[in-house]
Every structure is written in structure tokens, then in C-alpha cells.
Protein backbone atom coordinates (compact mmCIF):
# COMPACT_ATOMS: atom_id res chain seq x y z
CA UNK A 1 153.34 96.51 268.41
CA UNK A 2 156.39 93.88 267.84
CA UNK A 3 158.68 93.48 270.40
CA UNK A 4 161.63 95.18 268.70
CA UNK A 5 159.52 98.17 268.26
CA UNK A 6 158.67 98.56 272.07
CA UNK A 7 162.78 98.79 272.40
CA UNK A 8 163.53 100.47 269.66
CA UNK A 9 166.08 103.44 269.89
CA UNK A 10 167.28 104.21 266.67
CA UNK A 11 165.54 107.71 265.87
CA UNK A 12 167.22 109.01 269.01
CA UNK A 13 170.76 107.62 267.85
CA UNK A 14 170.63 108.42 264.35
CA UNK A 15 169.40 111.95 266.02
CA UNK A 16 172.52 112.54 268.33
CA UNK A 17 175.06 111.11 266.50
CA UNK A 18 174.08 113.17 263.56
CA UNK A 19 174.54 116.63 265.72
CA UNK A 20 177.45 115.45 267.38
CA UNK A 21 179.26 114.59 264.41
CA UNK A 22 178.38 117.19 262.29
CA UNK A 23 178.25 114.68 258.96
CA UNK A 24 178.73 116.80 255.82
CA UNK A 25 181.13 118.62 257.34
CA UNK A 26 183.82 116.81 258.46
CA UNK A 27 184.69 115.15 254.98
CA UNK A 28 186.39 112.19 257.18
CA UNK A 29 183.25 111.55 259.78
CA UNK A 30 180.86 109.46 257.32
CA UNK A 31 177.66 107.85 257.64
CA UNK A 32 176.43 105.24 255.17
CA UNK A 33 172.68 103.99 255.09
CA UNK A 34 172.14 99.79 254.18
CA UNK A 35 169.59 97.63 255.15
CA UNK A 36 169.98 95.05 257.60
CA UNK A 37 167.58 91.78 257.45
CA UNK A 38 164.71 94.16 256.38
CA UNK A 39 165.42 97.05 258.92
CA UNK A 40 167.11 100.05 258.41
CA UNK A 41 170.25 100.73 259.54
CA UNK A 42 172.85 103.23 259.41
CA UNK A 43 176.86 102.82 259.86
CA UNK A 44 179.32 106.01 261.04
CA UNK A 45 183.36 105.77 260.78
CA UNK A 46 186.08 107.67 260.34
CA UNK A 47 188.10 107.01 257.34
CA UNK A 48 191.52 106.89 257.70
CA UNK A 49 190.90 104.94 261.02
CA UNK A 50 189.70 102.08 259.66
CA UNK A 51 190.80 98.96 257.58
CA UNK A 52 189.15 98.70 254.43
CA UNK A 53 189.27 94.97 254.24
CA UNK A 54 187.38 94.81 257.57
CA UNK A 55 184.84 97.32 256.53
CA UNK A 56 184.45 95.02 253.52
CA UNK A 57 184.12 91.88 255.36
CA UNK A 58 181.99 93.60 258.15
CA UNK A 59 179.49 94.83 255.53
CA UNK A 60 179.55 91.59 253.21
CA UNK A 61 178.33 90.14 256.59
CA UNK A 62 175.62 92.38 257.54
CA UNK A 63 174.34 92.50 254.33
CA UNK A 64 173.78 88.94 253.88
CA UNK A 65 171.60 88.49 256.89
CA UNK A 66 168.27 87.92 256.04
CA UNK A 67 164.43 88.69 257.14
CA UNK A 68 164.13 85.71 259.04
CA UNK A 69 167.38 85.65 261.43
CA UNK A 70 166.26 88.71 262.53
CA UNK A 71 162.57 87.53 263.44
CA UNK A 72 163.87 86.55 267.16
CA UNK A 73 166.32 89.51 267.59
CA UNK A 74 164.22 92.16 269.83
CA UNK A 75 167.69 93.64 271.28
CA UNK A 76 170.98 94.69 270.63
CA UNK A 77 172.74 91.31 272.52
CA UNK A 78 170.17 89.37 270.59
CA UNK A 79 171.94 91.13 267.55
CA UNK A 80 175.80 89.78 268.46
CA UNK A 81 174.25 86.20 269.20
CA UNK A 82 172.04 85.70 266.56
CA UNK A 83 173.23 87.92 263.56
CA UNK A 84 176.52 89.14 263.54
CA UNK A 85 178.47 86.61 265.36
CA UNK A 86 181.65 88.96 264.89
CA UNK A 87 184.80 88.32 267.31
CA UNK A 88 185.44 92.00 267.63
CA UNK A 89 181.84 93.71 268.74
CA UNK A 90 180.14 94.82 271.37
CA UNK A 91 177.04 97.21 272.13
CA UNK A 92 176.69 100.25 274.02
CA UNK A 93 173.85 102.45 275.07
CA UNK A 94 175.61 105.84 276.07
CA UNK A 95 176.05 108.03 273.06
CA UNK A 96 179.26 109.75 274.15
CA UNK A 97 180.74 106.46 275.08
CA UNK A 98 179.94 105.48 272.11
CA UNK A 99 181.57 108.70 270.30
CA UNK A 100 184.80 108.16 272.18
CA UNK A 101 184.59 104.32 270.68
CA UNK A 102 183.92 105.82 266.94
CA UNK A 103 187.27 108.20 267.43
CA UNK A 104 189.39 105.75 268.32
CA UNK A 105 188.72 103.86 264.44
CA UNK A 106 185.69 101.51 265.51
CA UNK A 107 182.51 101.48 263.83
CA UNK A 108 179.13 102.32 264.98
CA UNK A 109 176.27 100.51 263.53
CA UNK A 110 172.33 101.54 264.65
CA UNK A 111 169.96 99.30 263.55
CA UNK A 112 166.31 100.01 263.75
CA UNK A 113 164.18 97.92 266.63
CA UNK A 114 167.46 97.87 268.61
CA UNK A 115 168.17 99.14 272.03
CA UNK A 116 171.98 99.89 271.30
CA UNK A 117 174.43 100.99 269.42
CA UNK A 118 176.42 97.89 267.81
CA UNK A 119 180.36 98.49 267.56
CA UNK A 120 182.22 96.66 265.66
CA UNK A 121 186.08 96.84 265.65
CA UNK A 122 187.71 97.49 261.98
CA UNK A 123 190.29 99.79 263.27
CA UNK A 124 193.41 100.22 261.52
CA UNK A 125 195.86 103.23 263.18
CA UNK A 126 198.28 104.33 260.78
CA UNK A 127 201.62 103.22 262.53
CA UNK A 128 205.49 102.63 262.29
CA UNK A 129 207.02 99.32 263.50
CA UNK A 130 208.64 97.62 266.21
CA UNK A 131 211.74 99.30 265.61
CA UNK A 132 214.81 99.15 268.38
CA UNK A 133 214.41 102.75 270.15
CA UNK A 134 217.51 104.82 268.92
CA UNK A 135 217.89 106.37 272.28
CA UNK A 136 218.08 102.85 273.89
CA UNK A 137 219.68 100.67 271.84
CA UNK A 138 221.25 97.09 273.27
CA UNK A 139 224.37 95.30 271.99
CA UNK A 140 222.33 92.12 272.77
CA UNK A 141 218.74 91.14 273.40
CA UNK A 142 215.78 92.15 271.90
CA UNK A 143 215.25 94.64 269.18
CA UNK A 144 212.15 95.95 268.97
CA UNK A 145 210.16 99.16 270.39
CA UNK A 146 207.46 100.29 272.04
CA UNK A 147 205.22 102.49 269.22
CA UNK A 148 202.84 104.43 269.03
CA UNK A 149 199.68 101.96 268.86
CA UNK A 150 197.91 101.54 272.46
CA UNK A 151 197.28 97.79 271.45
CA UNK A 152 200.30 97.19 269.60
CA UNK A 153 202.35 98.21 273.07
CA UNK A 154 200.56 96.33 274.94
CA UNK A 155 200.59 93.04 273.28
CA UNK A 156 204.72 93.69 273.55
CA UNK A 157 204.40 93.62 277.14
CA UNK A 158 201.85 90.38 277.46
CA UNK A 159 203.63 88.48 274.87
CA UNK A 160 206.78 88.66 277.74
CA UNK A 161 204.85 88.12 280.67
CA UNK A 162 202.17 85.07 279.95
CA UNK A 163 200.41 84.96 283.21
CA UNK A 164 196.84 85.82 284.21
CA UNK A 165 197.72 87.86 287.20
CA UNK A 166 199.57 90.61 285.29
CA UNK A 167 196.69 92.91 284.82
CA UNK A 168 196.45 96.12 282.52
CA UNK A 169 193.61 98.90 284.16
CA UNK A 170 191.67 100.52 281.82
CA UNK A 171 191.85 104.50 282.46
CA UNK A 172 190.46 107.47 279.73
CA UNK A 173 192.30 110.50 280.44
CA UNK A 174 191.70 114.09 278.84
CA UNK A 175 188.19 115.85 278.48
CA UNK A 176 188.47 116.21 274.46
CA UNK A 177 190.85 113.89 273.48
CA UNK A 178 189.72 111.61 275.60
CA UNK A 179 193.19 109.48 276.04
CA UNK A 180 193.25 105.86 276.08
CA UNK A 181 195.66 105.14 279.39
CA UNK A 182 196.19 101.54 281.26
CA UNK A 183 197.89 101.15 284.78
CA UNK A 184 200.18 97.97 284.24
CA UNK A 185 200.68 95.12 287.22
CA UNK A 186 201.29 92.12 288.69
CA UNK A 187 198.40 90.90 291.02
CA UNK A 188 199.81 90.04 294.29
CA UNK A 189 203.34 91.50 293.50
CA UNK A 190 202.74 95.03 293.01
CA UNK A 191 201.63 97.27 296.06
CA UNK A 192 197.99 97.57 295.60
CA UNK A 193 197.56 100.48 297.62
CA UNK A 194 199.82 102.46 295.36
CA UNK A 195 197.87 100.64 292.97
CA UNK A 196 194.42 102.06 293.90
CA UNK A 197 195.88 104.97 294.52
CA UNK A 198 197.19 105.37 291.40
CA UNK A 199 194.44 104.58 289.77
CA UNK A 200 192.17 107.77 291.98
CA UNK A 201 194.74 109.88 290.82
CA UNK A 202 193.99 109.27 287.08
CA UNK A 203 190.24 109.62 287.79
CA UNK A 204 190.75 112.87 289.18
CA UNK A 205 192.26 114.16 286.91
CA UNK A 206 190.87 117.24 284.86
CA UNK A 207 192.59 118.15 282.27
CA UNK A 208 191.01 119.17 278.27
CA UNK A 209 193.84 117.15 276.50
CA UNK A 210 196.78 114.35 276.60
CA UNK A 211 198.06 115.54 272.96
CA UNK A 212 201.42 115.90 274.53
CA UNK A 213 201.22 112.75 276.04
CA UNK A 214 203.35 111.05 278.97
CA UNK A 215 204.93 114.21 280.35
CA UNK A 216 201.57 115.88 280.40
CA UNK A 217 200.16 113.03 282.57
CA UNK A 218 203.26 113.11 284.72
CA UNK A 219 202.70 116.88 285.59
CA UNK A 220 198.96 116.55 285.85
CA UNK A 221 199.96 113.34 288.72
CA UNK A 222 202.05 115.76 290.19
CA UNK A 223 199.77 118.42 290.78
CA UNK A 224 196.82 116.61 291.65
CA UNK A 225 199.22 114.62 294.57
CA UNK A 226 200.14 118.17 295.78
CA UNK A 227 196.60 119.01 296.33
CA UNK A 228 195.64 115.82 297.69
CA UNK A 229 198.90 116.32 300.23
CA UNK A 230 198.89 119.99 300.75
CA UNK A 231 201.81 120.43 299.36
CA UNK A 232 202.68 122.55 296.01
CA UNK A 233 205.18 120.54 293.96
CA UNK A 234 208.32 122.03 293.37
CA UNK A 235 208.85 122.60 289.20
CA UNK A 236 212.56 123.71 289.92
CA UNK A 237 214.06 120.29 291.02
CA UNK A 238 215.40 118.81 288.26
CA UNK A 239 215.17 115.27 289.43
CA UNK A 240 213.21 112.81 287.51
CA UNK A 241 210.23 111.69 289.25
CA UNK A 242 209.49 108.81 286.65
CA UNK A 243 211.21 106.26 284.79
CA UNK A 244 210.82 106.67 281.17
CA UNK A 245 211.36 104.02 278.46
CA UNK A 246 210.69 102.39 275.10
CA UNK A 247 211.95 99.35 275.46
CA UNK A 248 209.16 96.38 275.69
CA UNK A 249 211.82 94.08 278.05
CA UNK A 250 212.51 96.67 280.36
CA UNK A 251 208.92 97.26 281.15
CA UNK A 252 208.31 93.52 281.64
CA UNK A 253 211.30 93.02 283.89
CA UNK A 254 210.58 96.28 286.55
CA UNK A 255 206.71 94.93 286.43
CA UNK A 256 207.15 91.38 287.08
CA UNK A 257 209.55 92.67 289.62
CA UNK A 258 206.82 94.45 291.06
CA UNK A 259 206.79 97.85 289.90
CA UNK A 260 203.75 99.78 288.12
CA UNK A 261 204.08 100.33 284.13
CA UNK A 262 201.77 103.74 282.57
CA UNK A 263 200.96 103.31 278.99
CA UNK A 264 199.71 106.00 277.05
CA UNK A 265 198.04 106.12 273.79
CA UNK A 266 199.90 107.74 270.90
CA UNK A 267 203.53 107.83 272.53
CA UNK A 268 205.91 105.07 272.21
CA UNK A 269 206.61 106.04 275.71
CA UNK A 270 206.08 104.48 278.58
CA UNK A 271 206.25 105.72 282.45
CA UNK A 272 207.42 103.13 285.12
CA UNK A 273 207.00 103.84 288.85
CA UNK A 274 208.25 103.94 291.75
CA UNK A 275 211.47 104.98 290.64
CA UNK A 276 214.20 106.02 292.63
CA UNK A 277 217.89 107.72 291.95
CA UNK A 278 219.13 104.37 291.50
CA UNK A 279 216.82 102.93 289.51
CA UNK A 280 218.47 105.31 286.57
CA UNK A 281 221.86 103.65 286.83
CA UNK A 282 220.87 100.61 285.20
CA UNK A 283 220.31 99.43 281.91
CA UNK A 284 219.31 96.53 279.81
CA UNK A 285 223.08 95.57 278.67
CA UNK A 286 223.60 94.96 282.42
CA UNK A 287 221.47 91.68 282.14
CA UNK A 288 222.21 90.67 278.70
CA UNK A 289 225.44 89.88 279.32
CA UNK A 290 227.61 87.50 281.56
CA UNK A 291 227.61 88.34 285.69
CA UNK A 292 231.56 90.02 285.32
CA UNK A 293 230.54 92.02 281.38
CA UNK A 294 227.45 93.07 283.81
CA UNK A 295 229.03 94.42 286.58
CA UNK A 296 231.67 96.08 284.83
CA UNK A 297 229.20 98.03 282.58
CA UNK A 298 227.50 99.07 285.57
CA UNK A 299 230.38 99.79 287.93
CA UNK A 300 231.60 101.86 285.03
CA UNK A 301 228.03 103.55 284.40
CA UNK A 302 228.26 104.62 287.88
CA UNK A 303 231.49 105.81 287.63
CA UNK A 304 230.51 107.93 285.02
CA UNK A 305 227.65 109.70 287.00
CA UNK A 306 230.28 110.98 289.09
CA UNK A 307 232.54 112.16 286.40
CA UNK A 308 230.07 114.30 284.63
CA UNK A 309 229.02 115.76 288.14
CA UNK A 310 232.14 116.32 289.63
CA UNK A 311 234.85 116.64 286.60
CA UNK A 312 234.48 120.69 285.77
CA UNK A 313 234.06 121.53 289.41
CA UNK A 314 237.24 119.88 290.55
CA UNK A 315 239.16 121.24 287.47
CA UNK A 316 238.18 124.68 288.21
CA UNK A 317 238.92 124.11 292.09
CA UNK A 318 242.44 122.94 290.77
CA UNK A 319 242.77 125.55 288.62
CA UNK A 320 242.11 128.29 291.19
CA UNK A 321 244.26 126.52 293.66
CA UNK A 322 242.04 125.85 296.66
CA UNK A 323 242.60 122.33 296.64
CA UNK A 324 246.69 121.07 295.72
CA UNK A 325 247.39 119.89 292.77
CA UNK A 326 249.86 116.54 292.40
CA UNK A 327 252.79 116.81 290.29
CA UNK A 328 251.70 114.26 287.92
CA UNK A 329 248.95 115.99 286.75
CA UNK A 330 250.20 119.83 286.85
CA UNK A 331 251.05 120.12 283.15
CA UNK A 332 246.98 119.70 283.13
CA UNK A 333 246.83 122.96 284.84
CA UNK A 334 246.86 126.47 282.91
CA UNK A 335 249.91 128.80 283.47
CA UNK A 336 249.35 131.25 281.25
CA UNK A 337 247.10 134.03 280.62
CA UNK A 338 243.06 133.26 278.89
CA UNK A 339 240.82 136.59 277.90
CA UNK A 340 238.02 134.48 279.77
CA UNK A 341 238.07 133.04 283.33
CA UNK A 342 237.82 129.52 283.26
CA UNK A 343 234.25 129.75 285.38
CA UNK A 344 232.86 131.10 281.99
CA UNK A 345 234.39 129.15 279.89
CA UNK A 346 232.81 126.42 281.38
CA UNK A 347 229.08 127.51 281.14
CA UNK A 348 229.73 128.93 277.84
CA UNK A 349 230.61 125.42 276.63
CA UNK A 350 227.94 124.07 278.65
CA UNK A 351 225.53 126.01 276.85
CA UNK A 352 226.99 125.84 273.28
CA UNK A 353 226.86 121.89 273.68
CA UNK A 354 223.05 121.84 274.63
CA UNK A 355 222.76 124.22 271.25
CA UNK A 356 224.65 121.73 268.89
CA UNK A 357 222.62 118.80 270.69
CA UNK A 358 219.32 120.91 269.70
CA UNK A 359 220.71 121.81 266.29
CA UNK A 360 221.79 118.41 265.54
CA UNK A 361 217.88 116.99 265.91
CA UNK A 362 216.74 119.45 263.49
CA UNK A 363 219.40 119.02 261.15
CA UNK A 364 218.57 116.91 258.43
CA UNK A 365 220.75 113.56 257.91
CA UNK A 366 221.82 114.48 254.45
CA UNK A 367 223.29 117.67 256.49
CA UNK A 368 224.84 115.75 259.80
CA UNK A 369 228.01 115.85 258.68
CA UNK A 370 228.07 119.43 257.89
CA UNK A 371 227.23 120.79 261.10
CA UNK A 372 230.06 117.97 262.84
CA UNK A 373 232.28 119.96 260.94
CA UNK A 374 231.22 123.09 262.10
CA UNK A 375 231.08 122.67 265.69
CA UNK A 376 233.96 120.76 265.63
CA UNK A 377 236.02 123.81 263.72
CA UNK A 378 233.86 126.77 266.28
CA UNK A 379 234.21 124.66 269.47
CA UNK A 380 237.56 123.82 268.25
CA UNK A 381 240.80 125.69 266.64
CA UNK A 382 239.13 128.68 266.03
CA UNK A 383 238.08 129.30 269.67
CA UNK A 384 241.19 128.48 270.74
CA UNK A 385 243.48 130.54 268.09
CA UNK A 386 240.68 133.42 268.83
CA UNK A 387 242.23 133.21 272.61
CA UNK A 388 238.19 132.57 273.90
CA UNK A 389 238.87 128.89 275.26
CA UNK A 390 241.95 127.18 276.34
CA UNK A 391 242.49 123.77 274.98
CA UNK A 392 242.44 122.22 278.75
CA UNK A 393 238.46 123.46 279.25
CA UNK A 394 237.61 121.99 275.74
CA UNK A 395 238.97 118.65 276.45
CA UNK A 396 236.79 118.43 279.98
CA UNK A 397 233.89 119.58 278.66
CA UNK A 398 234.35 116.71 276.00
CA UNK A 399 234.70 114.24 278.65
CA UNK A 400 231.53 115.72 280.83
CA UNK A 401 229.87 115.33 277.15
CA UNK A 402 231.05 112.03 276.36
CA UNK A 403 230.33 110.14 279.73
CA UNK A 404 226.77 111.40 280.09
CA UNK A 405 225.96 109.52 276.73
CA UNK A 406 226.45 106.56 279.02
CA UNK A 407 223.29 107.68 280.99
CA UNK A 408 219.93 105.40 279.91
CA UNK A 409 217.56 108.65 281.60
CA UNK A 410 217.78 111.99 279.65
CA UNK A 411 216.22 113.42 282.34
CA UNK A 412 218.98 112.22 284.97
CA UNK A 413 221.24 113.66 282.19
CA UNK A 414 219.84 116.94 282.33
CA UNK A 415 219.38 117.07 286.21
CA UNK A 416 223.24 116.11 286.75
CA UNK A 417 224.09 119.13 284.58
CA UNK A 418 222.05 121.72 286.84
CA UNK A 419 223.74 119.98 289.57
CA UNK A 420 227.18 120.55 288.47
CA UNK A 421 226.12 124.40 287.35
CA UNK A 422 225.36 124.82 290.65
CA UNK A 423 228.66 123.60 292.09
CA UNK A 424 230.21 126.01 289.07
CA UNK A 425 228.70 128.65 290.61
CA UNK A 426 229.51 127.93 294.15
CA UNK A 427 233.34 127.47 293.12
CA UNK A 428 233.22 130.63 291.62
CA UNK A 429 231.60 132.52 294.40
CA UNK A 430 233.40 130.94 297.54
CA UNK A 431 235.56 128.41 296.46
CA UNK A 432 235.99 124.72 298.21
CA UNK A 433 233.22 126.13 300.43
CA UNK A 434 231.00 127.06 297.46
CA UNK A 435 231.18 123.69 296.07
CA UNK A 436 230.73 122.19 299.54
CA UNK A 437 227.80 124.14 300.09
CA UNK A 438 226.17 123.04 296.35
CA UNK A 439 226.65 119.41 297.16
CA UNK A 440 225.36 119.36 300.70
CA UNK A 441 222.18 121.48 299.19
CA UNK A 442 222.11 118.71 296.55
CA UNK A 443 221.95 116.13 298.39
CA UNK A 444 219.39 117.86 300.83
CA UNK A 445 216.84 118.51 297.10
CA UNK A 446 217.26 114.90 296.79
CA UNK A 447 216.48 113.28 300.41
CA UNK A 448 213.26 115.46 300.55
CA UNK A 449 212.11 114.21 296.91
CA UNK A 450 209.80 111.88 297.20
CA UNK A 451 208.76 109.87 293.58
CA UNK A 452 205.54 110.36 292.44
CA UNK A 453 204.20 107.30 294.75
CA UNK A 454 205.46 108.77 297.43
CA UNK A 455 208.37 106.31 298.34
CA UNK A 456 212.02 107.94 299.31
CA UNK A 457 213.95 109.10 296.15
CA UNK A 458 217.41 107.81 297.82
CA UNK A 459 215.95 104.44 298.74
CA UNK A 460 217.43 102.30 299.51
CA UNK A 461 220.43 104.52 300.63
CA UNK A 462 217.57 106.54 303.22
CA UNK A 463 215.96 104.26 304.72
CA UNK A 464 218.81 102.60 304.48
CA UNK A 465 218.59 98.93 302.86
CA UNK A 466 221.73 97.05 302.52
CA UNK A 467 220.27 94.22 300.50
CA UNK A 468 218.80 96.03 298.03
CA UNK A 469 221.61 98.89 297.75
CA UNK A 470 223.93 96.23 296.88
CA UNK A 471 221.42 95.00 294.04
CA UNK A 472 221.38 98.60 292.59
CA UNK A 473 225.53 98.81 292.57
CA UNK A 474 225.98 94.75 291.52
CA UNK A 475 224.18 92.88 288.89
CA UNK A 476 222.71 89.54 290.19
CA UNK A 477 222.32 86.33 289.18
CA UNK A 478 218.86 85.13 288.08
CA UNK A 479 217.50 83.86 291.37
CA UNK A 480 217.05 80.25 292.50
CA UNK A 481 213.39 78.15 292.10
């Protein structure tokens, strides 16, 4: 008996790939038989997941080997050295390994006399391009996007950061789909406790699927660090935990800084961590622009936070009179009669903005300006002529609208607006104590966050860190060598 025979596996592969692909039934899964150097051989991929000119060149290759290069090959690493000296391959003796490998577009090729399955990489995902993300669009800098290709986002971030310690952790999420996932660092920057622990997280995980990617993962962290802690996490607080972002620079800038980057397969999404409530403020303008342009779009980002949070609550303070009103500003104040108290005018419009928002993302573009008209003319004269709104609570509601476009985290967005609900609701129940009351229980929901790390949520405000407060408030200059 030759020595290729003593190792030879490929009854038992052809066996249980066979079952656990079901060929003949999924049209897609195929199989095709060739011969090999005088051994048979059988190839499995999924078409539509890989690149026919590959496949072409793969298979010119194979089948040009002859009966005597594979006299000394007895295994499957004799196979990559001595037959198919192909950039891209690899072999593999664990069948579902291997599986996972065929579903993500590479192809598995079993040779008879080998000890392995060969896989060879001819994947081509069906993808859109680098585009600039629409949500987070710069007026300078770079203009392309994360996408939806594992390799193609991560080849964004390493073509920023060309240095051996940045390191990308290899992590496969999701008990059927079976997600490709990478923790992203600097070695010796990042913390590599959080790290490590990080990376147990994702290993416990146990969850069937990752089809709805990034926010799936984010809950699934959050659930398995309440068990791990004792402590049930709280669904209800509205506060981002995460940084989320599709922008390649951004990633590279809070990693080499040393923060930890999640990429996901099959989002153009990616989660950074730690993050904190001021890590939301800023944005990518801030640092493609002079020191003064910087600080001013910052300084005015800021002030912007405060105006959608506070702006409604103070007008409907002023408007009830618990707090004086100066003279300059009265005429700003309504004196006559409205059907509806201001308190629900205000979450009415709150509510009918969030519908237009939804309606305008499933409004086709050939439509867009149809529906501006339309809200304009509902949210507009009619509902004032009708005697519903008065023109006062339209125009605040624009501004509340209008500044939190200036927010780079829809999620902030979002957890800003319960906020100022809540202080709605406190003005209309007890009045400058109400409000009082919602922003002291506000602030409380946001000192006992904790990100999903477990650092502070208001560092460096508690524990307090002056240096790196004033960071988060001023832009910088790039630091000395």
C-alpha cells in the first residue's frame, strides 16, 4: 500500500460534504468531478460567490498537473508545495470548518490519497463601492465608505494605519450564519485587558444568527456582560453604549488613539469602543479643517446639543410663566387663545416629525419632493388656519429639528429627544420643578451608565479629568514628535 493511500481521506469527505450540502438540491451548492495528476478529485462552490475568472485559472491549473508531480505528494501540505503553488490556499481537516470556509465563496477541493481538504480562495462577494456614507458626509477629507465586504473594510482601515502592531482578531460569531467578526487594535496602545476581555465576550456568545448585524452583536455584548456582572442591563436608557460609524478615517484615528474598532461582516458598519457622552460631540470636519474652523464647528456642535435638549422645555416654561420672560423676547410669547395646550402641541409635532423622517426613507426619490410639499402644507398653514398649532410651536420644533441634524450619532439624536420628552412631561406636571426633577434624573441615568467596557459614560467629566475634558470641548493641534 502507497503512502498516499495509508492517509487517504477522501471517501469520508466526499461522504460528509455530500450530506451536509445536500447537492442536487440546492441548485447554487455544486460539486464538479476532474482528475487531478491521475487521482480523482472532486471540487464544491457556491456560485454566485465566486469569480469565474479564478475558477478558470484555478482549474486550468489543477488540470495541468501531471502523474509525476504528484508521485512525492503523500499529504495535503505536500499538495500546496509541490502542486498547486496557489497564493490564496490552504488545507483543513475539520469538515464544518471547512463548510463555514465553502459559505463564505471559497472553494473546496478533495483529492484522493490526501489527508485534507484543499481550499482555495476564488471568492468574489457581490458588493457596492467605496462610496462617502450619506449619513456622514465631510466638506473635506476623504470620500470613501466602509461597505459591506469583511475584506474590503478592512483593507480601508490597514491601508491608513501601516504598522505591524495594529492587529485585527479573528472572531466567528452566530451558530448558523456563522459571522465573520474581527476585534481591531493597536498592540501596546489599546488596553489589553479590555482587549481579552472583549474578545471572551465574543466567544461566549450564543446566539443562532448575526443577519441583523452590528446592533445584534451590541445587544448580545450587553447581555452576556450583565450575566457575567450580575447585573440585568437596562433596555430603557436611551443612551448609546457604542460608537457607530462608516467612515474608514474615523476608525483609524479613535484606534491609533487607542480605542477598540468591531467589524462585522455584511454591514458597512462599524462599532468603536469605549465610547463615552463626549465622544459623540465630535466629528471628522473638526480635524479637517484649520485649529479656529475646528473649534468653531465644535463649540457650535455643542451648542446645539443643548438647544435641541433644552429649547421646547424652556419655551413651554416661558409660556406658562414659571420662569419671567424679558421684554425683548415677549412678542415670542402667545397671548391669545390655541384649541391645544402648548404641552401637546409639542409631542404632537415631535411625533409627526419622526413620521415624515420614516416616510421620507421609504419614499422613493422620484417622489421626495412630493411628500416636502405635503408636510410642509400639513405641518404648516393648514395646521395653523385649522387653529391645531400656533405658528410660535412650529417654528421651535423646526429649530429642535434642524440643530439635531448637526449630531454625527443617530442614536445620541434619538436619546436627546426622550430626554427632552421627559422634561415636557415634567413641565407639564409640576412646572420649573418638573423640569428640575427630569434633568437631575437625567443626569443621574447617565453617571450610572457605564459603556459596554465598563469605563464611566461621563468620563472625563466623573472621574473628573481636566486634560482630557478640555480635548473633548477644544480641537487640538496634531501633537509634537
Amino acid at each position: 500500500m502507497s503512502e498516499y493511500q495509508k492517509a487517504d481521506r477522501y471517501d469520508f469527505y466526499i461522504r460528509e460534504l455530500r450530506k451536509a450540502l445536500s447537492i442536487g438540491q440546492s441548485f447554487d451548492v455544486l460539486e464538479r468531478k476532474i482528475s487531478i495528476g491521475g487521482r480523482d478529485a472532486s471540487i464544491f462552490f457556491v456560485d454566485g460567490l465566486t469569480k469565474a475568472n479564478n475558477m478558470q485559472f484555478v482549474m486550468s491549473f489543477l488540470l495541468r498537473i501531471k502523474d509525476k508531480d504528484m508521485e512525492r505528494v503523500t499529504t495535503a501540505d505536500d499538495f500546496l508545495k509541490y502542486a498547486l503553488p496557489f497564493l490564496d490556499s490552504l488545507s483543513e481537516s475539520d469538515v464544518h470548518a471547512a463548510l463555514k470556509q465553502l459559505f463564505s465563496g471559497l472553494v473546496l477541493i478533495v483529492v484522493s490519497g490526501l489527508d485534507q481538504v484543499i481550499i482555495v480562495d476564488a471568492r468574489d462577494y457581490p458588493s457596492r463601492g467605496v462610496e462617502e456614507p450619506s449619513k456622514e458626509k465631510s466638506l473635506r477629507g476623504a470620500k470613501d465608505g466602509f461597505t459591506e465586504s469583511f475584506m474590503t473594510n478592512i483593507a480601508l482601515v490597514r491601508r491608513r494605519i501601516r504598522d505591524p502592531k495594529l492587529i485585527f482578531e479573528s472572531h466567528i460569531i452566530g451558530q448558523e450564519s456563522k459571522t465573520d467578526t474581527c476585534i481591531v487594535y493597536m498592540k501596546g496602545i489599546a488596553d489589553e485587558s479590555v482587549v481579552k476581555r472583549l474578545g471572551e465576550l465574543l466567544d461566549q456568545l450564543k446566539i443562532h444568527n448575526l443577519t441583523m448585524t452590528e446592533q445584534t452583536l451590541v445587544e448580545a455584548l450587553m447581555r452576556v456582560e450583565g450575566k457575567k456582572n450580575r447585573k440585568r442591563p437596562s433596555f430603557l436608557n436611551p443612551f448609546p453604549k457604542v460608537r457607530y460609524t462608516q467612515r474608514p478615517d474615523i476608525v483609524a484615528a479613535h484606534v491609533t488613539e487607542g480605542k477598540i474598532a468591531i467589524i462585522v461582516d455584511n454591514t458597512p458598519t462599524v462599532i468603536i469602543l469605549p465610547a463615552c457622552i463626549f465622544d459623540f460631540m465630535q466629528d471628522v470636519d473638526d480635524y479637517y479643517f484649520p485649529l479656529l474652523t475646528g473649534n468653531y464647528f465644535r463649540l457650535l456642535r455643542i451648542a446645539n446639543v443643548l438647544v435641541t435638549l433644552f429649547a421646547s422645555p424652556l419655551y413651554l416654561l416661558m409660556a406658562d410663566g414659571y420662569i419671567p420672560v424679558y421684554e425683548g423676547i415677549r412678542f415670542f410669547i402667545p397671548d391669545t387663545d390655541y384649541a391645544i395646550s402648548l404641552f401637546w402641541q409639542f409631542i404632537i409635532l415631535e411625533i409627526a416629525i419622526d413620521a415624515l423622517k420614516l416616510a421620507s426613507l421609504n419614499t422613493p426619490d422620484s417622489l421626495g419632493m412630493s411628500l416636502s410639499v405635503i408636510g410642509a402644507l400639513i405641518l404648516g398653514e393648514f395646521s395653523v388656519e385649522s387653529g391645531w398649532f400656533i405658528p410660535h410651536t412650529i417654528l421651535v420644533m423646526a429649530v429642535v429639528s434642524l440643530a439635531s441634524f448637526t449630531h454625527p450619532s443617530i442614536e445620541l439624536g434619538y436619546a436627546i429627544k426622550f430626554s427632552r420628552i421627559l422634561m415636557l412631561i415634567g413641565v407639564a406636571l409640576y412646572g420649573f420643578w418638573g423640569v428640575a426633577a427630569a434633568a437631575v434624573l437625567i443626569i443621574i441615568v447617565m453617571a450610572s451608565t457605564k459603556t459596554l467596557t465598563g469605563a464611566p459614560y461621563l468620563y472625563p467629566l466623573l472621574p473628573f479629568n481636566g486634560k482630557a475634558l478640555r480635548r473633548y470641548f477644544f480641537r487640538t493641534t496634531i501633537p509634537k514628535e
